[in-house]
C-alpha atoms as a PDB file:
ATOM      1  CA  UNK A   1     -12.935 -22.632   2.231  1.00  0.00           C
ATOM      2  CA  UNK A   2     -10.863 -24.408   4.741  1.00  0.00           C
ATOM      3  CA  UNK A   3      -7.566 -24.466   6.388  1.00  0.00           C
ATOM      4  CA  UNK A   4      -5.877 -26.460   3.929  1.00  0.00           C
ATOM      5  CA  UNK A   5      -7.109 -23.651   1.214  1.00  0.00           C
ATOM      6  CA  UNK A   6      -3.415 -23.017  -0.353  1.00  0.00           C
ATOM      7  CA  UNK A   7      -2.825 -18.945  -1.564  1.00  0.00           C
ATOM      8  CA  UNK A   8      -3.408 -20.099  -4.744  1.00  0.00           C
ATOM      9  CA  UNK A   9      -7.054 -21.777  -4.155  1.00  0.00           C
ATOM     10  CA  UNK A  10      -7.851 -18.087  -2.065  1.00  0.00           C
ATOM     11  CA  UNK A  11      -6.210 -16.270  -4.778  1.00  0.00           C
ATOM     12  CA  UNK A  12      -8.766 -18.116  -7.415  1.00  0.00           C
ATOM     13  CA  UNK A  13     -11.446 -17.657  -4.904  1.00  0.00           C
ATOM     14  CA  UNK A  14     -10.844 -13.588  -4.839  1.00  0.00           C
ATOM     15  CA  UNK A  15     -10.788 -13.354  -8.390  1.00  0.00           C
ATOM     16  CA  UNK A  16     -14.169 -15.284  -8.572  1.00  0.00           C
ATOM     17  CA  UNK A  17     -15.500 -12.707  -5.926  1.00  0.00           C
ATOM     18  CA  UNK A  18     -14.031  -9.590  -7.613  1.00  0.00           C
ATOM     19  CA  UNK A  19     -15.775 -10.971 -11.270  1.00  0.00           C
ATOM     20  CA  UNK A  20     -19.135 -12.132  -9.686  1.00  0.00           C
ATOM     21  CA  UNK A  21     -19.963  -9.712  -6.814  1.00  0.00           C
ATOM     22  CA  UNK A  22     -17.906  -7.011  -7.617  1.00  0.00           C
ATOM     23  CA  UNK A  23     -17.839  -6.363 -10.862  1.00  0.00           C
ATOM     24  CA  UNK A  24     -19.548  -3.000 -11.256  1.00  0.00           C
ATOM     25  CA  UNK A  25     -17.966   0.180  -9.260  1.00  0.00           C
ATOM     26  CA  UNK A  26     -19.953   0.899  -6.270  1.00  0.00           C
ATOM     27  CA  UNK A  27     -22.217  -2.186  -6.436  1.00  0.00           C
ATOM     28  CA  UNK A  28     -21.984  -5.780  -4.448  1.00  0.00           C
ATOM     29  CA  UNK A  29     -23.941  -8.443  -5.608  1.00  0.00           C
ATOM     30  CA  UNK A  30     -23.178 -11.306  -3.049  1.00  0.00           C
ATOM     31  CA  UNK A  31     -23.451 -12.611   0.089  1.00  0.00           C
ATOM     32  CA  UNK A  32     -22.019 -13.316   3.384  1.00  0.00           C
ATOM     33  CA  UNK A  33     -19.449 -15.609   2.252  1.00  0.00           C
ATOM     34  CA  UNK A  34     -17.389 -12.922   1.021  1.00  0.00           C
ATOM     35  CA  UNK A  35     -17.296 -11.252   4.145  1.00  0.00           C
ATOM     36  CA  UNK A  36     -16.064 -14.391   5.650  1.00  0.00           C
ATOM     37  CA  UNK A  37     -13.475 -15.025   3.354  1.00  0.00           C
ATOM     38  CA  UNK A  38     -12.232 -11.415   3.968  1.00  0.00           C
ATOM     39  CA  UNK A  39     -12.509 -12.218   8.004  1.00  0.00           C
ATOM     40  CA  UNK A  40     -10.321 -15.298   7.538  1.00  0.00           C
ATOM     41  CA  UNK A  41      -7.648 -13.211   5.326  1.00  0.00           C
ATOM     42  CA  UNK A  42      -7.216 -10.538   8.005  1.00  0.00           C
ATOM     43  CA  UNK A  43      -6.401 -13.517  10.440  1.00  0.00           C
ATOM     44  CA  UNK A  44      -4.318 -15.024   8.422  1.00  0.00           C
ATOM     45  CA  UNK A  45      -2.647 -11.232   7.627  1.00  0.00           C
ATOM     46  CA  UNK A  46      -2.385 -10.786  11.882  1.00  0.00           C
ATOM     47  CA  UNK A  47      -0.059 -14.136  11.830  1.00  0.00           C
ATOM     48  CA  UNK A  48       1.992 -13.416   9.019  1.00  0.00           C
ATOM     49  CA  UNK A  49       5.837 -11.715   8.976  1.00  0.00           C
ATOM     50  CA  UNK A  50       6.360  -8.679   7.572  1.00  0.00           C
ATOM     51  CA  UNK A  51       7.324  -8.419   3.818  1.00  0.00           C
ATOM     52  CA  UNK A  52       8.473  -5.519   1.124  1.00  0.00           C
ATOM     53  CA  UNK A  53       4.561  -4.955   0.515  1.00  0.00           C
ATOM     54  CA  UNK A  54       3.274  -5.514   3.977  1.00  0.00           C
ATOM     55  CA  UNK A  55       6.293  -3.985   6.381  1.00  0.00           C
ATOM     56  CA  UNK A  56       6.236  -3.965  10.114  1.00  0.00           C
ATOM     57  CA  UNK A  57       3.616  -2.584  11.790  1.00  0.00           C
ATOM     58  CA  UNK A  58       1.842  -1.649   8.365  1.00  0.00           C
ATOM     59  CA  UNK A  59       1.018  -5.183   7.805  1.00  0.00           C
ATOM     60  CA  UNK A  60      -1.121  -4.476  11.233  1.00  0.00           C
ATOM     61  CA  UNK A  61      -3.112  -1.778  10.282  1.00  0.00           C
ATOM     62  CA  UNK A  62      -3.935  -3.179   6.466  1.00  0.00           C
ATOM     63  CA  UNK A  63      -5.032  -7.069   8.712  1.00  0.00           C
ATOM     64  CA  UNK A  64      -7.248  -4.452  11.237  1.00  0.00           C
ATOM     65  CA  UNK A  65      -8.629  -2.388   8.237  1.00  0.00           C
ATOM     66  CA  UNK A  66      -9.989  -5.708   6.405  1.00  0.00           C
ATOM     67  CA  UNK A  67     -11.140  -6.807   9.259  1.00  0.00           C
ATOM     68  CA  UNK A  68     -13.465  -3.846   9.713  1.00  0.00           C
ATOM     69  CA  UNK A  69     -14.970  -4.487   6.070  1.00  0.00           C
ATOM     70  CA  UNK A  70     -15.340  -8.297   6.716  1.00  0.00           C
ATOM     71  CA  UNK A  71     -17.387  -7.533  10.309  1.00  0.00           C
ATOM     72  CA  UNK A  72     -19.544  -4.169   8.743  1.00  0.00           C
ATOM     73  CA  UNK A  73     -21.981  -4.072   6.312  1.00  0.00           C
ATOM     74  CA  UNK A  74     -20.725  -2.906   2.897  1.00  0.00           C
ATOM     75  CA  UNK A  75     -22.727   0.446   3.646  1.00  0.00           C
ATOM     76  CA  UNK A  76     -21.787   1.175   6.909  1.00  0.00           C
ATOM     77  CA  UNK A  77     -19.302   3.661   8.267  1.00  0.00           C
ATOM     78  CA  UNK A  78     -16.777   1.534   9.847  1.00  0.00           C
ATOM     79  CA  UNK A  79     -16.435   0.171   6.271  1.00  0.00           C
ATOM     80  CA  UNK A  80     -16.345   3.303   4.593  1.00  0.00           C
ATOM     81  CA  UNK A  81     -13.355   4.433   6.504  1.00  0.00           C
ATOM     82  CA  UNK A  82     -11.662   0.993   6.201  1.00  0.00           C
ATOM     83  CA  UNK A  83     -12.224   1.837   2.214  1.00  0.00           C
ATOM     84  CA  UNK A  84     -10.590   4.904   2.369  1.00  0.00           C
ATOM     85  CA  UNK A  85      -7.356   3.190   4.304  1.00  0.00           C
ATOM     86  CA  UNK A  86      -7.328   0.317   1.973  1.00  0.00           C
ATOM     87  CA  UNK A  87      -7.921   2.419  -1.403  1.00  0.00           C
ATOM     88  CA  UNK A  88      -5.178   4.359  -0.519  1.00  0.00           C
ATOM     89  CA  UNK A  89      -2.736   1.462  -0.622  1.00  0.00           C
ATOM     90  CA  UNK A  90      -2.436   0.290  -3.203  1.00  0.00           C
ATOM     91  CA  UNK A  91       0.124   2.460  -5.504  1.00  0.00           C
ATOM     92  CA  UNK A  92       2.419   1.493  -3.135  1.00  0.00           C
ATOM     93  CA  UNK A  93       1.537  -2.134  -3.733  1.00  0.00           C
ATOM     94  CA  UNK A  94       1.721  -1.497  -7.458  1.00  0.00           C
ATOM     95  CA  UNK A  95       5.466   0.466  -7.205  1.00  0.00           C
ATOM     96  CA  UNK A  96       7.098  -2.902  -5.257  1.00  0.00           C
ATOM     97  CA  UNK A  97       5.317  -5.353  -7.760  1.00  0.00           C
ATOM     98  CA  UNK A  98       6.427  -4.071 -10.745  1.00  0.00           C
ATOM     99  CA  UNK A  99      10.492  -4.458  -9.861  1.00  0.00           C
ATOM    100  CA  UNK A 100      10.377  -1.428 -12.029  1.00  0.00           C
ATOM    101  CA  UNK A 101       9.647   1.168  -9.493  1.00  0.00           C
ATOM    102  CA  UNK A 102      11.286   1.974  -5.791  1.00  0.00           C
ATOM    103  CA  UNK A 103       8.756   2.214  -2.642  1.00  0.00           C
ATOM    104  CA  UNK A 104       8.387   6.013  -3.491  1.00  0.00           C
ATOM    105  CA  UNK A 105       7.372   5.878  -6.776  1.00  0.00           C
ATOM    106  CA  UNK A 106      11.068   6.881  -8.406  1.00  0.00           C
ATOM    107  CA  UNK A 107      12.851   4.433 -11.054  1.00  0.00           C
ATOM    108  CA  UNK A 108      14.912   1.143  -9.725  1.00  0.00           C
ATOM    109  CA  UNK A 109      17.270   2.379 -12.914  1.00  0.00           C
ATOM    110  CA  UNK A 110      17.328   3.843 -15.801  1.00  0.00           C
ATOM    111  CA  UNK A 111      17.476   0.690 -17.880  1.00  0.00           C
ATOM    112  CA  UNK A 112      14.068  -0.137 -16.015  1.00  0.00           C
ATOM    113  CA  UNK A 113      12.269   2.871 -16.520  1.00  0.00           C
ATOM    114  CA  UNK A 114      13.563   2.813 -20.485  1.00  0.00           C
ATOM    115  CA  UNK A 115      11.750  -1.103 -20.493  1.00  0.00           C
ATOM    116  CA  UNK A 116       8.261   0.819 -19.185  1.00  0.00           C
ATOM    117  CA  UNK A 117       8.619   3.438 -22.385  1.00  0.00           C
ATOM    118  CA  UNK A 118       9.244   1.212 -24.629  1.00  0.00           C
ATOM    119  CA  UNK A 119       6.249  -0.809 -23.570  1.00  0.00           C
ATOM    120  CA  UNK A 120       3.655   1.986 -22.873  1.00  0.00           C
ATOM    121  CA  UNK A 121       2.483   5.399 -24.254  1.00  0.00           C
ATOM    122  CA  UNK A 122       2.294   7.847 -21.508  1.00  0.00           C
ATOM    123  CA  UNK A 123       4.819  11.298 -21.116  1.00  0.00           C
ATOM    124  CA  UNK A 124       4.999  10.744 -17.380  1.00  0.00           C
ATOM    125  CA  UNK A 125       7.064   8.223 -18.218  1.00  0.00           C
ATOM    126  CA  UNK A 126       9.928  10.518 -18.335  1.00  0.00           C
ATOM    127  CA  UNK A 127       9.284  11.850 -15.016  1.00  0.00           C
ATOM    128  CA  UNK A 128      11.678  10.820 -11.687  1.00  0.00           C
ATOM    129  CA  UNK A 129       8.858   9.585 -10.207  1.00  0.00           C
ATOM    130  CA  UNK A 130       5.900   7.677 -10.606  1.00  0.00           C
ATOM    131  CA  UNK A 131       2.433   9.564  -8.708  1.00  0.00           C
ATOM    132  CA  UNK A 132      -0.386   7.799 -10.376  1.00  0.00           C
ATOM    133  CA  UNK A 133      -1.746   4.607  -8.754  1.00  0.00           C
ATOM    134  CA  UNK A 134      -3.355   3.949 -12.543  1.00  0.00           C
ATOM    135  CA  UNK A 135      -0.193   4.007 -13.834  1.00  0.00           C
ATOM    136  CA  UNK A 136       1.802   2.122 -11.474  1.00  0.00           C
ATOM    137  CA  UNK A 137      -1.103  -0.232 -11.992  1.00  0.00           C
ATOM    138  CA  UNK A 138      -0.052  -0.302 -16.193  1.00  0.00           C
ATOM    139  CA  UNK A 139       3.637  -0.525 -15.435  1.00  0.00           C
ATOM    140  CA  UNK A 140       3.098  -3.525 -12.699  1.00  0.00           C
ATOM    141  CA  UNK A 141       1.335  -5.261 -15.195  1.00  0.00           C
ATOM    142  CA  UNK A 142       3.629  -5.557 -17.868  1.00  0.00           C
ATOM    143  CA  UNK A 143       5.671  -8.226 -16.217  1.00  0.00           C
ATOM    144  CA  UNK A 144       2.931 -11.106 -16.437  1.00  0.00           C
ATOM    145  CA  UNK A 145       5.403 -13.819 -15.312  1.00  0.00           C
ATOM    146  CA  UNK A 146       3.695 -12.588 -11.851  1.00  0.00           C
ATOM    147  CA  UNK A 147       0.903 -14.456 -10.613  1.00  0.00           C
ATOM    148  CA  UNK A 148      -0.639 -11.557  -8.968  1.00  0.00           C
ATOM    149  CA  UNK A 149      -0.700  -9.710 -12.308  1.00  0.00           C
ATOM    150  CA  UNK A 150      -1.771 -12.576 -13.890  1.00  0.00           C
ATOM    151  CA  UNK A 151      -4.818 -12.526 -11.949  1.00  0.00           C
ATOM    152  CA  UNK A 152      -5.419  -8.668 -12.581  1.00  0.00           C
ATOM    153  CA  UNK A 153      -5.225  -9.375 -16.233  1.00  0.00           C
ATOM    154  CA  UNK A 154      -7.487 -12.051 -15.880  1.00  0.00           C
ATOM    155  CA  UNK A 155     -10.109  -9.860 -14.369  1.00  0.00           C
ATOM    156  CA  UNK A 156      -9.409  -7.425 -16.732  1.00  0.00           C
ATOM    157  CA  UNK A 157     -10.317  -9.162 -19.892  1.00  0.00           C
ATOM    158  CA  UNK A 158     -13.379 -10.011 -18.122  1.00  0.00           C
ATOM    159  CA  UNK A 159     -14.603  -7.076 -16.248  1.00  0.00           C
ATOM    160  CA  UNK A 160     -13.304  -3.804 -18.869  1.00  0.00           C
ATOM    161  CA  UNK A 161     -13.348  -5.322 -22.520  1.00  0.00           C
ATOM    162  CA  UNK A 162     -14.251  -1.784 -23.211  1.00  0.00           C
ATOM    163  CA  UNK A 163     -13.803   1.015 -21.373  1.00  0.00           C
ATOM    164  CA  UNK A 164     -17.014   0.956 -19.033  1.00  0.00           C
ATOM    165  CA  UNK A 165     -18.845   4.465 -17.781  1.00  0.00           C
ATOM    166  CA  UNK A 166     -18.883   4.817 -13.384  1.00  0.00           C
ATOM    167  CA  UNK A 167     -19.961   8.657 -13.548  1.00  0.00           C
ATOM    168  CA  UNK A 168     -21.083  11.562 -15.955  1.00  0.00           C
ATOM    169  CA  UNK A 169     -18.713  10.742 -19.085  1.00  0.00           C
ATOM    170  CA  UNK A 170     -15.910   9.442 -16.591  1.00  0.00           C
ATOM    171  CA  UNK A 171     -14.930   5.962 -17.664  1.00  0.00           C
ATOM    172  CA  UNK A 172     -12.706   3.592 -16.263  1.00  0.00           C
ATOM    173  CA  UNK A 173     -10.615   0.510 -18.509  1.00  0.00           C
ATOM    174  CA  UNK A 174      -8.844  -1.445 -15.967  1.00  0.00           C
ATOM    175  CA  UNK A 175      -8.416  -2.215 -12.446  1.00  0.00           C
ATOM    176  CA  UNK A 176      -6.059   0.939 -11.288  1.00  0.00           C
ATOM    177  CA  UNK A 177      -7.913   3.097 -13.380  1.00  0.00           C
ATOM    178  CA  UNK A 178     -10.849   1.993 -11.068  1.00  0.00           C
ATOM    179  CA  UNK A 179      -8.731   2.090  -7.864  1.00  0.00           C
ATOM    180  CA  UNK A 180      -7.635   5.240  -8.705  1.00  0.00           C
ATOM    181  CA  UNK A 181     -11.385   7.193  -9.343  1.00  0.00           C
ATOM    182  CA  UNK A 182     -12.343   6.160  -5.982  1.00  0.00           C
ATOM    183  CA  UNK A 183      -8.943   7.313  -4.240  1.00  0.00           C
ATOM    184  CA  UNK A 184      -9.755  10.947  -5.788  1.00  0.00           C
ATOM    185  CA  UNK A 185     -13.190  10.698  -5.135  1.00  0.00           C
ATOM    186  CA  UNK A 186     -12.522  10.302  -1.407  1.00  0.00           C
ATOM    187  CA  UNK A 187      -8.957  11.733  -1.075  1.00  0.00           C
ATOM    188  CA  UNK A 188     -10.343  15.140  -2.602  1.00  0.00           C
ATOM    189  CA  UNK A 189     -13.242  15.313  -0.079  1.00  0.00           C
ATOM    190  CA  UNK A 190     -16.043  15.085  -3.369  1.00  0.00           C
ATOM    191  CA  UNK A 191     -17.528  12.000  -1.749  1.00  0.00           C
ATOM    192  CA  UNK A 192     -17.374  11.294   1.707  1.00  0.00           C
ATOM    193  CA  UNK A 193     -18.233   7.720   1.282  1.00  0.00           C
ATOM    194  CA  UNK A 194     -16.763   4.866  -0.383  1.00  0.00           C
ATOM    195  CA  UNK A 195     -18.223   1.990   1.328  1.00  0.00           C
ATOM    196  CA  UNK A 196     -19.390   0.315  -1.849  1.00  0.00           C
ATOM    197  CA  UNK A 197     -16.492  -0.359  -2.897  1.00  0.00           C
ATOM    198  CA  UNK A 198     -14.815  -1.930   0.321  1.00  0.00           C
ATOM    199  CA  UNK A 199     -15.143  -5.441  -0.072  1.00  0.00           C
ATOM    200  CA  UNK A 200     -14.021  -4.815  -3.762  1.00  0.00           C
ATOM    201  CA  UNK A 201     -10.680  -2.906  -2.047  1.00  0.00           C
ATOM    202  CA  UNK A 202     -10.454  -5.902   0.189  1.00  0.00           C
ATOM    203  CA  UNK A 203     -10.728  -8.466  -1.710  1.00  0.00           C
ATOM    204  CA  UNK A 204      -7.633  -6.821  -4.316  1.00  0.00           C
ATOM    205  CA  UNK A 205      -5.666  -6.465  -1.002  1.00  0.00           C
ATOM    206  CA  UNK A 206      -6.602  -9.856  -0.511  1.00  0.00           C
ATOM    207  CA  UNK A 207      -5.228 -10.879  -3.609  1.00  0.00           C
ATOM    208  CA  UNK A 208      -1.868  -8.972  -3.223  1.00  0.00           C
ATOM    209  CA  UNK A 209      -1.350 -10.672  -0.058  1.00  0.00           C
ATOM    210  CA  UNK A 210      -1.651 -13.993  -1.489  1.00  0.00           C
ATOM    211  CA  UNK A 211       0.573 -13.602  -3.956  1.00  0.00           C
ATOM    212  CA  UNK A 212       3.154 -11.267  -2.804  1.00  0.00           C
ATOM    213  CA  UNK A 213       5.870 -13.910  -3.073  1.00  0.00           C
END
């Protein structure tokens, strides 16, 4: 990786990464490189404007939090708490990138929200507002003229061709399905430790930054 790396060499990086060293939840299988690539993305996340998915000030503590996984070992606590910042982002990454759903989770319009249940099988669909990162994930991805969601598809097909077992009979089939066991694993105070899956956390973030135009 070099300067002249454009976001969509890092982005093809990431999802080499994500498939190679991440690709079972709560495992790494990879080595310092990843951490380095991570190290360089929070740089180049200090230096960059604020956006719709990275606002003011929030842009900050997402660069600082990436940082901390890039500079810790996967296992240690500064990365488990970066984890638990990071995890915790990313249904509100999910919400902007779909252009179906509004910061907070409610409907852009009606007509948008009537495109999502016409496309997908879920009740909650109904609802005013949108509260499930795995979801948000599903509705995101049904506009694959995105490059991001291209990318998530892409690892995807590769990583969950079947539904794949993390826990007891707990399975998980996708990406925010897999984002969202470790958010309630943490967020509900079951596990107090979620370290394993930081550079997996930073390395989506990673991927949302590179492609949030």
């Amino acid at each position: 990786m070099t300067d002249t790396d454009t976001a969509a060499d890092r982005s093809l990086i990431a999802v080499d990464y994500i498939s190679s060293c991440c690709n079972r939840v709560g495992a790494f299988n990879g080595t310092s490189d990843v951490h380095r690539y991570l190290k360089e993305t929070a740089a180049k996340m200090t230096t960059a404007q604020p956006s719709n998915i990275f606002p003011d000030r929030y842009i900050k503590h997402v660069a600082y939090a990436l940082d901390m996984v890039a500079s810790n070992m996967f296992t240690s606590p500064p990365a488990a708490i970066a984890a638990v910042y990071l995890v915790t982002r990313f249904e509100f990454y999910f919400r902007v990138l779909s252009s179906k759903l509004n910061d907070d989770g409610t409907w852009v319009s009606p007509a948008k929200q009537q495109v999502a249940q016409s496309a997908i099988e879920d009740s909650r669909l109904n609802y005013s507002r949108i509260s499930d990162v795995a979801l948000a994930y599903k509705i995101m991805k049904f506009d694959q003229s995105q490059p991001v969601v291209q990318h998530f598809t892409v690892l995807d097909n590769a990583l969950y061709p079947t539904p794949t077992l993390v826990i007891g009979q707990m399975t998980v089939a996708d990406l925010g399905e897999r984002i969202k066991f470790g958010r309630n694993a943490v967020g509900h105070g079951h596990w107090g430790d979620m370290s394993a899956e930081a550079l997996f956390y930073g390395l989506m973030t990673s991927l949302v930054f590179y492609n949030e135009g």
